[in-house]
Protein backbone atom coordinates (compact mmCIF):
# COMPACT_ATOMS: atom_id res chain seq x y z
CA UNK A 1 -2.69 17.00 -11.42
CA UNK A 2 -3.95 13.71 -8.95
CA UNK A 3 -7.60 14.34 -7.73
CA UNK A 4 -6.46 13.39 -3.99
CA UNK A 5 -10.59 12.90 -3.46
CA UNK A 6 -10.29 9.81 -5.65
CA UNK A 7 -7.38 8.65 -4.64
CA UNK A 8 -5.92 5.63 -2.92
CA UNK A 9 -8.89 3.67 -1.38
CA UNK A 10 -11.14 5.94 -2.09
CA UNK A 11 -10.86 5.57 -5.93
CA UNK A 12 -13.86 2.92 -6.75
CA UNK A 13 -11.24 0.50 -8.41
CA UNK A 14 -9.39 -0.10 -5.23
CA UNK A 15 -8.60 -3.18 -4.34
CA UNK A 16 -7.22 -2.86 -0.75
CA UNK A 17 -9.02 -1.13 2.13
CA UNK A 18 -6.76 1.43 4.00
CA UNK A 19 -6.22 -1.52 6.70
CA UNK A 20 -4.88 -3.78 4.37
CA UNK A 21 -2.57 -0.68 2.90
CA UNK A 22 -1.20 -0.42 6.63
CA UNK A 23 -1.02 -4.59 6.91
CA UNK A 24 0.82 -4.69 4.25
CA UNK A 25 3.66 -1.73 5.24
CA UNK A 26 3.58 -3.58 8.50
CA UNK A 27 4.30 -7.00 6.91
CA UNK A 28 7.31 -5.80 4.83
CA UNK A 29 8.88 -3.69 7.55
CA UNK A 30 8.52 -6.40 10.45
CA UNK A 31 8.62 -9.45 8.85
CA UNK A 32 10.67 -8.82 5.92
CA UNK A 33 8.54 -10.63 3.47
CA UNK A 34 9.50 -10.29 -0.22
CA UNK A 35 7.11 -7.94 -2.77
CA UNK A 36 5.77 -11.49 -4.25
CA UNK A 37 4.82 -12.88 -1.02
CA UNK A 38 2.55 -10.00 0.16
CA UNK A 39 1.27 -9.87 -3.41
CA UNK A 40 -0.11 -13.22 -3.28
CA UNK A 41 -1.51 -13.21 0.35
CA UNK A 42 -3.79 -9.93 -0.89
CA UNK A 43 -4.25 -11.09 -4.65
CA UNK A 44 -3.01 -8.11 -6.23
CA UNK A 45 0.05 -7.44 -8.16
CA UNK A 46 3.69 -7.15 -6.77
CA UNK A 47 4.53 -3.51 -8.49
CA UNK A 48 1.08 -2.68 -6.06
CA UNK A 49 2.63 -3.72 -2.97
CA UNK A 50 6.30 -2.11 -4.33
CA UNK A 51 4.37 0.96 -4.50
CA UNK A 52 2.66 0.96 -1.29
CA UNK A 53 5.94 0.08 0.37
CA UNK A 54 7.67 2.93 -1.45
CA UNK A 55 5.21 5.73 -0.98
CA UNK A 56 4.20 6.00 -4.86
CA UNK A 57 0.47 4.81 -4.22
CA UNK A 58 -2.06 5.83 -1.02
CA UNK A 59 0.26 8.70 -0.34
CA UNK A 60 -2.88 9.46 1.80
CA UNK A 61 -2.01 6.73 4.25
CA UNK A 62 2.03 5.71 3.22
CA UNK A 63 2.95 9.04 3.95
CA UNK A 64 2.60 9.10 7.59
CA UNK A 65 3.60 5.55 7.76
CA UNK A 66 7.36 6.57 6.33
CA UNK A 67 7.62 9.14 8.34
CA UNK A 68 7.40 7.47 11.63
CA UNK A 69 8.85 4.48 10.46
């Protein structure tokens, strides 16, 4: 079972704020830019932004996100 209380940005390890998390949906959706791009412009890996993109990682923000989008 996923603690959802350490989850996404509010796990210590985070890397990305939640505004970055909804940058980054907004980047891929608008723009089109490729996993690598995005990757590089917030330093963390490509499978990171795949995830985010796809819903697998901050469900607590993605989830919405998909769902209107």
């Amino acid at each position: 079972m996923i603690d959802d209380e350490n989850s996404g940005v509010r796990n210590g390890r985070s890397k990305l704020t939640e505004n970055e998390v909804r940058e980054i949906m907004a980047i891929r959706r608008v723009w089109e830019c490729s996993y690598k791009k995005i990757s590089e412009m917030y330093s963390v890996d490509e499978k990171c932004v795949y995830n985010i993109c796809k819903g697998k990682s901050y469900k607590n923000i993605t989830k919405g996100a998909l769902d209107n989008g």
